[in-house]
C-alpha atoms as a PDB file:
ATOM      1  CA  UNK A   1     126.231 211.743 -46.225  1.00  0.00           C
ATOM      2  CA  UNK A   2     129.000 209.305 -46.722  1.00  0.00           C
ATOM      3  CA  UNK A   3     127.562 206.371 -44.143  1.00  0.00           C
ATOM      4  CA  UNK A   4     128.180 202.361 -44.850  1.00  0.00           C
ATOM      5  CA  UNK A   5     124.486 201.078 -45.314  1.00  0.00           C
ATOM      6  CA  UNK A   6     124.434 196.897 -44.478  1.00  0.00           C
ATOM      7  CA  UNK A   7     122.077 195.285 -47.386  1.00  0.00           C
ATOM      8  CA  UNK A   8     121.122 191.805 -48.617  1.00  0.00           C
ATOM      9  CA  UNK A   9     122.186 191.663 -52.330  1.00  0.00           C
ATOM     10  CA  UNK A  10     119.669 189.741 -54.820  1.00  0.00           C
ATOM     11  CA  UNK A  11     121.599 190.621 -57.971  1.00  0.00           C
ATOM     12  CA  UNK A  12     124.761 192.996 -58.694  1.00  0.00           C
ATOM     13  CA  UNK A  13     126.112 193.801 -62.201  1.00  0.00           C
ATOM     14  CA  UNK A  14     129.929 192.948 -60.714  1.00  0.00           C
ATOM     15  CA  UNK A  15     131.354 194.138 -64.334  1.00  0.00           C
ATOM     16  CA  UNK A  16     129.615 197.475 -64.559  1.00  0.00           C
ATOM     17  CA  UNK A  17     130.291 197.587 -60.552  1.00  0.00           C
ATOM     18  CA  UNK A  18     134.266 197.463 -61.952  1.00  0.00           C
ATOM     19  CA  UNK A  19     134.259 199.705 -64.934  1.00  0.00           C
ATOM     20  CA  UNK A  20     132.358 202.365 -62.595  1.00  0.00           C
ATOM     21  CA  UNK A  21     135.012 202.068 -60.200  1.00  0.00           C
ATOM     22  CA  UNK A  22     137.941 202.181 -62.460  1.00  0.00           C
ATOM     23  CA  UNK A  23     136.642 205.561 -64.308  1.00  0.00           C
ATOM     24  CA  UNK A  24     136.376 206.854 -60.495  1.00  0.00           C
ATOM     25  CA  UNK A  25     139.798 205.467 -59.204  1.00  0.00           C
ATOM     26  CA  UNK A  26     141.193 205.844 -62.561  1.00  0.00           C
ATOM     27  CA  UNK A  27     142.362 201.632 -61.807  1.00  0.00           C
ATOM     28  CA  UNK A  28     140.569 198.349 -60.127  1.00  0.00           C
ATOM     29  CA  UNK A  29     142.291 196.246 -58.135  1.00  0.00           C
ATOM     30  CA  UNK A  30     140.516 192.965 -56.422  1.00  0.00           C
ATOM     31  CA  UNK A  31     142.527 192.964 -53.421  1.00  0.00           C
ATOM     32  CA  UNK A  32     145.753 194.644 -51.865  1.00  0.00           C
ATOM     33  CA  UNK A  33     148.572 194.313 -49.356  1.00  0.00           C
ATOM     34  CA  UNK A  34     148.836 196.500 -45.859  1.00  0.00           C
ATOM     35  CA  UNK A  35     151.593 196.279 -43.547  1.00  0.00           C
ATOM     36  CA  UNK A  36     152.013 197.733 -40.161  1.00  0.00           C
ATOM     37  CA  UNK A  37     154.529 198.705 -38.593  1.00  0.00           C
ATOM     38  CA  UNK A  38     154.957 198.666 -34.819  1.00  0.00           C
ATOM     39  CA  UNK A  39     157.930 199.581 -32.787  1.00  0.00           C
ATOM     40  CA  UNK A  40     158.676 198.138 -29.385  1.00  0.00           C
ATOM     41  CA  UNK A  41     161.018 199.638 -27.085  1.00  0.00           C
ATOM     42  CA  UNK A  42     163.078 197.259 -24.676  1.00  0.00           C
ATOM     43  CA  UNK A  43     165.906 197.713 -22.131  1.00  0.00           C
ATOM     44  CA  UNK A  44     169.203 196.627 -22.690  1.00  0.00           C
ATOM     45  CA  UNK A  45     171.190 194.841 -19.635  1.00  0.00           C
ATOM     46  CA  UNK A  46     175.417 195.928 -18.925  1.00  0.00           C
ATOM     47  CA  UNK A  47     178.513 193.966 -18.274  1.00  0.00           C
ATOM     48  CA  UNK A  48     178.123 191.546 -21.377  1.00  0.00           C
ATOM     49  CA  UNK A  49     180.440 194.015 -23.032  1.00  0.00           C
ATOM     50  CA  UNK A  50     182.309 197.413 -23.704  1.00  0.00           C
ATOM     51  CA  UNK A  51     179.921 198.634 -26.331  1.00  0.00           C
ATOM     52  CA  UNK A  52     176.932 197.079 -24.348  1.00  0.00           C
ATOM     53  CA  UNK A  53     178.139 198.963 -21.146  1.00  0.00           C
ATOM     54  CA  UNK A  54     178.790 201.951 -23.030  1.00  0.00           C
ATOM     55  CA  UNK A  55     174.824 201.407 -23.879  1.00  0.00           C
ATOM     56  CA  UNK A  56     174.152 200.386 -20.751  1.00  0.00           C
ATOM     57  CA  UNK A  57     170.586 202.148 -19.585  1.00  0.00           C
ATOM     58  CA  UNK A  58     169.344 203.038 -23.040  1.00  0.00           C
ATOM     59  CA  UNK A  59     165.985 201.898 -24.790  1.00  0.00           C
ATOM     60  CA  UNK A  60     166.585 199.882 -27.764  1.00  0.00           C
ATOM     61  CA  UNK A  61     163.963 199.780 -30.217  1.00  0.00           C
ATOM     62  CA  UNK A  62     162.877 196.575 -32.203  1.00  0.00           C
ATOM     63  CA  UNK A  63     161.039 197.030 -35.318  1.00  0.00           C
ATOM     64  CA  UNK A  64     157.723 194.456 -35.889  1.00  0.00           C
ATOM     65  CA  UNK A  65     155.711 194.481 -39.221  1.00  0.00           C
ATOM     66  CA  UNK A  66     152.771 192.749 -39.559  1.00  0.00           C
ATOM     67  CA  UNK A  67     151.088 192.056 -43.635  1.00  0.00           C
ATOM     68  CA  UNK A  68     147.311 192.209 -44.148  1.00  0.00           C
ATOM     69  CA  UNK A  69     145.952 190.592 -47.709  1.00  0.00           C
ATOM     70  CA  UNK A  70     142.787 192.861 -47.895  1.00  0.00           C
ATOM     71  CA  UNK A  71     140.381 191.448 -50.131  1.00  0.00           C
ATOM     72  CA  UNK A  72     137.946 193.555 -51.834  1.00  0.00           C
ATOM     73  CA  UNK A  73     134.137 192.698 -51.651  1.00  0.00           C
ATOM     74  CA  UNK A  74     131.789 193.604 -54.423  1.00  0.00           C
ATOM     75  CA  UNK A  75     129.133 194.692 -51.430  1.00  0.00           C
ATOM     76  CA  UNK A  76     132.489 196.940 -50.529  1.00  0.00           C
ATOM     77  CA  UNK A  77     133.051 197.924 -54.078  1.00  0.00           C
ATOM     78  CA  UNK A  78     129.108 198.885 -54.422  1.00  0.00           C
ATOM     79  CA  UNK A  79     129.556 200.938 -51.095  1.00  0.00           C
ATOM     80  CA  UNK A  80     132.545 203.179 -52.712  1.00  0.00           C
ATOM     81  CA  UNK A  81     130.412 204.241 -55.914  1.00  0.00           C
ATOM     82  CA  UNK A  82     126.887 204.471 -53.885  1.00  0.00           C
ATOM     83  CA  UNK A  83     129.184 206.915 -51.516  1.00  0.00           C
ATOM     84  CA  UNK A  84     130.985 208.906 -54.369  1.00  0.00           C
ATOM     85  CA  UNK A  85     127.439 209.568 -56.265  1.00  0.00           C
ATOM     86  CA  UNK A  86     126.298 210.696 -52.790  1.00  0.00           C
ATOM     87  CA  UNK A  87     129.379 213.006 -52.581  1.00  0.00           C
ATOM     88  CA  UNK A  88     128.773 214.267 -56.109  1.00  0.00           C
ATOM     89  CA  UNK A  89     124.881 215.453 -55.999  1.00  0.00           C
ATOM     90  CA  UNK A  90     122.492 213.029 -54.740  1.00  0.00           C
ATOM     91  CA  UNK A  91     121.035 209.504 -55.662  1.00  0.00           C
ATOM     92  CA  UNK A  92     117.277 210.599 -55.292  1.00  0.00           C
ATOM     93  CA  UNK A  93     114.899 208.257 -54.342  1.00  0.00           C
ATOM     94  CA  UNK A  94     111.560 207.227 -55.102  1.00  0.00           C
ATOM     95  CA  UNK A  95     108.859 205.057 -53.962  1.00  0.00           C
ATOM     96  CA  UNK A  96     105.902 206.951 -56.118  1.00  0.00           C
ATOM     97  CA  UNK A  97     106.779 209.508 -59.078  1.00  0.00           C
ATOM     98  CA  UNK A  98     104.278 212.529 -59.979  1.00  0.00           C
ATOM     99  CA  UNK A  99     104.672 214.752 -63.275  1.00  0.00           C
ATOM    100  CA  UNK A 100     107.020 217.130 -61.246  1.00  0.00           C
ATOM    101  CA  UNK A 101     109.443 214.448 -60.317  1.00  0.00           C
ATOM    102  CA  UNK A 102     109.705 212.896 -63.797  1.00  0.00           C
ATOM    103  CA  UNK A 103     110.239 216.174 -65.372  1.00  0.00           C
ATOM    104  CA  UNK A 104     113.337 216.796 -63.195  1.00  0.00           C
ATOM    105  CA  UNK A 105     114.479 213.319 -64.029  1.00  0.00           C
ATOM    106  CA  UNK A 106     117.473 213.246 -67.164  1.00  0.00           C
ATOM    107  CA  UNK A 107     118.790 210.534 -69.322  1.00  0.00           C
ATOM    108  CA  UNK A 108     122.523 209.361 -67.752  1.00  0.00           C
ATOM    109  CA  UNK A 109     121.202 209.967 -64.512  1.00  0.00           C
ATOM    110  CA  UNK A 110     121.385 207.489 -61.371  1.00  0.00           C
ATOM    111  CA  UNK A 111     118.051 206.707 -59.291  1.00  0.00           C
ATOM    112  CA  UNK A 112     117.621 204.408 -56.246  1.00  0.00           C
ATOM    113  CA  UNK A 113     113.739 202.812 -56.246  1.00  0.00           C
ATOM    114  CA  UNK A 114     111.439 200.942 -54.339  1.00  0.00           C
ATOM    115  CA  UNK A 115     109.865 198.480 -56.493  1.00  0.00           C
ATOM    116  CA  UNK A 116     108.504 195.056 -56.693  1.00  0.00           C
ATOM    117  CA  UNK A 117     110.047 192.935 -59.684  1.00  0.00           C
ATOM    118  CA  UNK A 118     107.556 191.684 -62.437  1.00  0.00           C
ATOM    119  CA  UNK A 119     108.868 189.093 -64.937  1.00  0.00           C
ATOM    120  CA  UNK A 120     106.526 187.564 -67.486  1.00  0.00           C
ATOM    121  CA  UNK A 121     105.164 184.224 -66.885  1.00  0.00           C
ATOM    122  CA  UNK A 122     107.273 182.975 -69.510  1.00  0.00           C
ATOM    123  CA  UNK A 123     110.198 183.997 -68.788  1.00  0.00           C
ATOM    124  CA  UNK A 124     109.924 183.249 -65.039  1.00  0.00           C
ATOM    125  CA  UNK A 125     109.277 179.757 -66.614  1.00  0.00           C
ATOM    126  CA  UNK A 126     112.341 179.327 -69.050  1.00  0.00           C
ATOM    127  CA  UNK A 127     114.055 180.699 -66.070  1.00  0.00           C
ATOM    128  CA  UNK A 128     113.695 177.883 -63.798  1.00  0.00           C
ATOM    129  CA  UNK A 129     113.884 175.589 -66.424  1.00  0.00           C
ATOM    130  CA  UNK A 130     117.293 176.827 -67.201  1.00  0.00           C
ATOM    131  CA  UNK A 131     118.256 175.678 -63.672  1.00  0.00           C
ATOM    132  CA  UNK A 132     117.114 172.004 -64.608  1.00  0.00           C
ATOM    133  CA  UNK A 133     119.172 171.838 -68.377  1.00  0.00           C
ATOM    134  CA  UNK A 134     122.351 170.234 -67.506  1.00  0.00           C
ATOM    135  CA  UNK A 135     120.563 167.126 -65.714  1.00  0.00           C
ATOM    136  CA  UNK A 136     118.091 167.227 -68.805  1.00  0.00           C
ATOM    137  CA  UNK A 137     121.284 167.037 -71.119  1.00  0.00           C
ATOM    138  CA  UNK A 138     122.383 164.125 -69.352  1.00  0.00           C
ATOM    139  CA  UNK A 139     119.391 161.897 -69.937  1.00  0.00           C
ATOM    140  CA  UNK A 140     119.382 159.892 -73.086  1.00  0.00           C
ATOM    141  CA  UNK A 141     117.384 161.671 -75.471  1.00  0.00           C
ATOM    142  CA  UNK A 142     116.042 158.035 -76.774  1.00  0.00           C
ATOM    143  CA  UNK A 143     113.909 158.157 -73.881  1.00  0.00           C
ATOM    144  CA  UNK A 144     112.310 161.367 -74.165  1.00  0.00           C
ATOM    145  CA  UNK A 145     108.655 161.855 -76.295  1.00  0.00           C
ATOM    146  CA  UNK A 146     108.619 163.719 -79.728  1.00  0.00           C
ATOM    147  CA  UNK A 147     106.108 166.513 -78.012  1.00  0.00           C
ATOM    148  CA  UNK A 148     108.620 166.683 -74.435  1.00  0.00           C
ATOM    149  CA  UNK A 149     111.908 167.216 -77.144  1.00  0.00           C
ATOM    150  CA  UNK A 150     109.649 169.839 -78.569  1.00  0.00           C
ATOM    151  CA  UNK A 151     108.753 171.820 -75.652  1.00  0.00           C
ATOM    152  CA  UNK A 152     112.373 171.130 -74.919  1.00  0.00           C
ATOM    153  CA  UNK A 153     113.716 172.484 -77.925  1.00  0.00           C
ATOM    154  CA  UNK A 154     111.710 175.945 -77.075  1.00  0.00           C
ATOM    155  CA  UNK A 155     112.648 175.869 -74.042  1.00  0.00           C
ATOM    156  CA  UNK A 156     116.361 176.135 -75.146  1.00  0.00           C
ATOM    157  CA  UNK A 157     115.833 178.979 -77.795  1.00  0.00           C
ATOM    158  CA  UNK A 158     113.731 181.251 -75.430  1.00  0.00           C
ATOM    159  CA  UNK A 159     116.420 180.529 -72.688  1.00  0.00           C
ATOM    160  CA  UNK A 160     119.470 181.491 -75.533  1.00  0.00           C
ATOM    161  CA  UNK A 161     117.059 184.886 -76.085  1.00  0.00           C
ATOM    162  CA  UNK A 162     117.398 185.692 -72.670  1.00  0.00           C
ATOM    163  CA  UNK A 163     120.850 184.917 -72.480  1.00  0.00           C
ATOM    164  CA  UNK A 164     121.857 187.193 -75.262  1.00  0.00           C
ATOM    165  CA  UNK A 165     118.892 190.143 -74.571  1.00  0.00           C
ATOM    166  CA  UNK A 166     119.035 189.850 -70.963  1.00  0.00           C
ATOM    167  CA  UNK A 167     115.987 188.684 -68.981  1.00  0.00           C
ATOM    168  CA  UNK A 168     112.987 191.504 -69.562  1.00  0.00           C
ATOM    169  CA  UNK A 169     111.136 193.115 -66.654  1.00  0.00           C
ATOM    170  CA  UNK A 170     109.308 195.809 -65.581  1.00  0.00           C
ATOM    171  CA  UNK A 171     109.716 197.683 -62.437  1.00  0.00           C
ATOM    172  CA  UNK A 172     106.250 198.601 -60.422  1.00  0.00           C
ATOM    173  CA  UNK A 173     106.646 201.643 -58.324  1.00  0.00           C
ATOM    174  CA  UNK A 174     105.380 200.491 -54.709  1.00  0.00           C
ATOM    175  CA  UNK A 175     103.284 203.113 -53.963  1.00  0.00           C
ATOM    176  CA  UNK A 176     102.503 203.331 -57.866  1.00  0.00           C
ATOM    177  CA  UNK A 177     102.841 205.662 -60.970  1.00  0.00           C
ATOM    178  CA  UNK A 178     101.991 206.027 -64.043  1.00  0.00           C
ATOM    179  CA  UNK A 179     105.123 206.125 -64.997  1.00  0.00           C
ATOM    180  CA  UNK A 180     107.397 202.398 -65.469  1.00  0.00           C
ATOM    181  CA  UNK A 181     110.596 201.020 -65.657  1.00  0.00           C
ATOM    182  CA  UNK A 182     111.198 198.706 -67.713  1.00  0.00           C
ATOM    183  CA  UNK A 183     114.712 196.215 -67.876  1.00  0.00           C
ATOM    184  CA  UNK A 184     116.701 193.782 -68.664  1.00  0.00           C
ATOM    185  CA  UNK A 185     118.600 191.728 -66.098  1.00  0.00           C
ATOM    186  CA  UNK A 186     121.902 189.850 -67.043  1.00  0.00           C
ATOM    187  CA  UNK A 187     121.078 186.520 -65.413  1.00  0.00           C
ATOM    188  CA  UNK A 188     124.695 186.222 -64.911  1.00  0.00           C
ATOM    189  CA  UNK A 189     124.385 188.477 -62.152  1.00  0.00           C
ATOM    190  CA  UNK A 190     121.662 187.254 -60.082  1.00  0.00           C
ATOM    191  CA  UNK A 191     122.616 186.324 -56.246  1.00  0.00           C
ATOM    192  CA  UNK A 192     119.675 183.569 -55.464  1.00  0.00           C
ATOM    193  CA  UNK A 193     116.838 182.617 -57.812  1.00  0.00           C
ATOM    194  CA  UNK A 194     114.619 185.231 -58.722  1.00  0.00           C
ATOM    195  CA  UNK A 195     111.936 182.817 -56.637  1.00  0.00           C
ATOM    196  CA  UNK A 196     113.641 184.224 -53.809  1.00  0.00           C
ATOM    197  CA  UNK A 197     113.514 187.496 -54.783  1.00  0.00           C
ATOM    198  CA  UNK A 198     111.467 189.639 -52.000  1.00  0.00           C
ATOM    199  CA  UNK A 199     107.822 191.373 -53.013  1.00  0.00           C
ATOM    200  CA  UNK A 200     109.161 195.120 -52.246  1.00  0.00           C
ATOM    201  CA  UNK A 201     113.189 195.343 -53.122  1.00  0.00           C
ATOM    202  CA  UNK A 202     115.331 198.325 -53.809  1.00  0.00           C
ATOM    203  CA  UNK A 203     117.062 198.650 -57.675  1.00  0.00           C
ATOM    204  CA  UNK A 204     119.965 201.311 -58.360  1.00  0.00           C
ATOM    205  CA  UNK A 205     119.847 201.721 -61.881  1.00  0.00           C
ATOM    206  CA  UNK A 206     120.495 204.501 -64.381  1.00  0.00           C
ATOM    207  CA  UNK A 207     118.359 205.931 -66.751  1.00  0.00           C
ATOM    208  CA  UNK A 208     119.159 204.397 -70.515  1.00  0.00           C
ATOM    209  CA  UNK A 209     116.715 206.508 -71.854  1.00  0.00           C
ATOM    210  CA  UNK A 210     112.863 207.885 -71.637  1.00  0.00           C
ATOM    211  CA  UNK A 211     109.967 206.173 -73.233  1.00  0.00           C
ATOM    212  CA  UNK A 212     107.423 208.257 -74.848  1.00  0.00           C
ATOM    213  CA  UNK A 213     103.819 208.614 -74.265  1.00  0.00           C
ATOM    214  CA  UNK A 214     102.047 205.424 -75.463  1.00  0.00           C
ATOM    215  CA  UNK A 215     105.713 204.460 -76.758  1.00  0.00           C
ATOM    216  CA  UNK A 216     105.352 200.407 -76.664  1.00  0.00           C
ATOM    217  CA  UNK A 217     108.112 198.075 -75.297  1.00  0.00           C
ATOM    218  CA  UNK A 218     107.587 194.068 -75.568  1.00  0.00           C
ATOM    219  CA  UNK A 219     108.431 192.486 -72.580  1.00  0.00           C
ATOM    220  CA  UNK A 220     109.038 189.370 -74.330  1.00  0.00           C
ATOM    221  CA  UNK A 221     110.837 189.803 -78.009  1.00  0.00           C
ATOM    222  CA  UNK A 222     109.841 186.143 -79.079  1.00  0.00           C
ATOM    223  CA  UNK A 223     110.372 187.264 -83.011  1.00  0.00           C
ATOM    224  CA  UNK A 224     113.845 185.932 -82.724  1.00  0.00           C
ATOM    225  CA  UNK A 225     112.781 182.604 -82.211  1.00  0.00           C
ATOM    226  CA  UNK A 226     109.955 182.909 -84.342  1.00  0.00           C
ATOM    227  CA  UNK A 227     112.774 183.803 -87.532  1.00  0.00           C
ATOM    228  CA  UNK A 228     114.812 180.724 -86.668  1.00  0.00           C
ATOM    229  CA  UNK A 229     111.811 178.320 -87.172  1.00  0.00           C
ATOM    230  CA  UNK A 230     110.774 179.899 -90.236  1.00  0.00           C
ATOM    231  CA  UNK A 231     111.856 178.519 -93.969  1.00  0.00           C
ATOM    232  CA  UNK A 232     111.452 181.368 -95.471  1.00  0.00           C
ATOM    233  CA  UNK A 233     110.869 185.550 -95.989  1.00  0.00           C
ATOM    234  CA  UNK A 234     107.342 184.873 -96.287  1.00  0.00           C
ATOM    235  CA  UNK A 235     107.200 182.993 -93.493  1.00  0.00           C
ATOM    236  CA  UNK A 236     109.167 185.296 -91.372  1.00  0.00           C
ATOM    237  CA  UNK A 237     106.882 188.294 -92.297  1.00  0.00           C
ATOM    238  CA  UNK A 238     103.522 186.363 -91.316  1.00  0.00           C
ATOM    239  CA  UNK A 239     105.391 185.101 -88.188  1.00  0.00           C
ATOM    240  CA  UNK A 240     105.932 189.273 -87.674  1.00  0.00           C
ATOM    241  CA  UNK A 241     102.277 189.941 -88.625  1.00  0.00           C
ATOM    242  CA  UNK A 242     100.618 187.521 -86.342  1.00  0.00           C
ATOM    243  CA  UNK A 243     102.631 188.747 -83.032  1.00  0.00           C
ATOM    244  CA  UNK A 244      99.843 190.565 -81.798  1.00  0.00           C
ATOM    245  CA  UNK A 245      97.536 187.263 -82.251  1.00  0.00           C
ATOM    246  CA  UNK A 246      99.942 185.255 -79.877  1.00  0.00           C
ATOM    247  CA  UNK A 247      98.493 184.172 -75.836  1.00  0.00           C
ATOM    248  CA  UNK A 248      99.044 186.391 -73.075  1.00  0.00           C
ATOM    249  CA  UNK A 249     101.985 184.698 -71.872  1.00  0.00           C
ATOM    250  CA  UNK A 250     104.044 185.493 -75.289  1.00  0.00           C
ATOM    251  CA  UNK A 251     102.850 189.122 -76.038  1.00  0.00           C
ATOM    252  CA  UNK A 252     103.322 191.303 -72.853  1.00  0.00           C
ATOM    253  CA  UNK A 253     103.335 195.023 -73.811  1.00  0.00           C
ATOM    254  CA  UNK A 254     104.000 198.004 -71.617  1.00  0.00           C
ATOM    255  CA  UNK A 255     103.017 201.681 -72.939  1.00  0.00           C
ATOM    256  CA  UNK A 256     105.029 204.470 -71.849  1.00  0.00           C
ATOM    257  CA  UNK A 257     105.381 206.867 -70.073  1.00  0.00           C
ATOM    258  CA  UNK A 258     108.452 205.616 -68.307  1.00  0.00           C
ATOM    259  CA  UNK A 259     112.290 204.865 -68.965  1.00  0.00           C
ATOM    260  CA  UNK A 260     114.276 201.877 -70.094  1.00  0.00           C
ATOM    261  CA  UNK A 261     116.871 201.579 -67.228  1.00  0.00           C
ATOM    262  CA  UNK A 262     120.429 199.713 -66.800  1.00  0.00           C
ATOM    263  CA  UNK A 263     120.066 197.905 -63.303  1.00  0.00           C
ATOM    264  CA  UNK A 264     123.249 197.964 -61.045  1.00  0.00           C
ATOM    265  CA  UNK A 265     121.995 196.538 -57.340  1.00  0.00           C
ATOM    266  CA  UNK A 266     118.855 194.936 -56.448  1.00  0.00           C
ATOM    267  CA  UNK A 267     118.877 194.561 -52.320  1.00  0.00           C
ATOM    268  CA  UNK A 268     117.242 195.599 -49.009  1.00  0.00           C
END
């Protein structure tokens, strides 16, 4: 069924959007000329002279061309590659997944869900503070508490984390599963803050890979940070050992089954 479908983009990957399209197209292009041509046929008066007269009760035709700069969305880029998966199998969707549908589901393949979007408290946190750092970086730092640079300072590095890693997430089936998704989001990519982001949204993703029963993902890899602080290889490895000591907030686990996915789209 190759139909336009009208969404509200939250967040598009516009670089995996163009490699995508280039492998189909075998070239990207952001926007492109069309001219038209129309042709307009007028009546030509006598007596002005001999080759007129000779002409004299013939159509002439005069030739009009009008340009067009077409500009290529990325909602119209998404619409090409959501159509040409469409045209080459199907994009199944799910709302709920039992043991039959996972079984049928491959690594590589492409998967349109109904989900609502779980970040870690954390993260949803550095987040938002990352919205506030270049006033922060403006303010003379003079003025600012030893404790407030500190909670500043890891601020910063779990920010940096996310901005190399990608910001973690996992995906909650809306009519539930045992089975989860887990991600991470460039946040590059998102269209509004994830604040804005809707309860129940739809993700087009493919699947990186499958997790394995009890297989256990961190949804927040704060060991990074942890290294940089550290003086030493002793250090680092108690840092390591006490990981599963740390709050809540810094030591969200999810336990497979599911898949680790690369998100494309999140709209409605």
């Amino acid at each position: 069924m190759d139909t336009n479908i009208l969404r509200n983009f939250y967040y598009m990957d516009s670089e995996t959007i163009d490699n995508y399209l280039s492998s189909i197209n075998g070239e990207i292009y952001d926007s492109e000329e069309r001219s038209e041509k129309f042709l307009n046929k007028k009546g030509v008066d006598g007596g002005i002279s001999s080759l007129i007269k000779i002409n004299a009760g013939l159509q002439s035709q005069i030739e009009t061309e009008t340009r067009k700069k077409i500009i290529q969305t990325y909602a119209g880029k998404f619409q090409k590659i959501y159509s040409y998966l469409e045209q080459n199998g199907s994009i199944p969707f799910f709302d709920c997944i039992d043991d039959e549908n996972w079984n049928a589901i491959s690594r590589n393949q492409f998967i349109e869900i109904l989900v609502s979007l779980r970040f870690s408290k954390m993260d949803t946190l550095v987040y938002s503070f990352s919205n506030f750092l270049p006033m922060l970086e403006g303010i003379d730092q003079s003025l600012i508490e030893d404790d407030a640079k500190k909670t500043l300072y890891f601020m910063q590095m779990f920010n940096e984390i996310n901005k190399q890693n990608g910001l973690p997430a996992e995906l909650q089936l809306i009519n539930g599963s045992k089975y989860k998704f887990v991600t991470h989001f460039d946040q590059n990519c998102f269209l509004v803050n994830i604040d804005s982001i809707p309860n129940e949204v739809t993700v087009l993703a493919k699947i990186q890979r499958k997790l394995k029963e009890n297989e256990k993902i961190n949804l927040i890899n704060i060991i990074p940070m942890l290294e940089k602080m550290a003086i030493n290889r002793e250090m680092r490895r108690n840092m390591k050992h006490s990981i599963n000591e740390l709050p809540e907030e810094l030591s969200d686990n999810i336990k497979g089954p599911g898949a680790l996915i690369i998100p494309i789209a999140i709209y409605n």
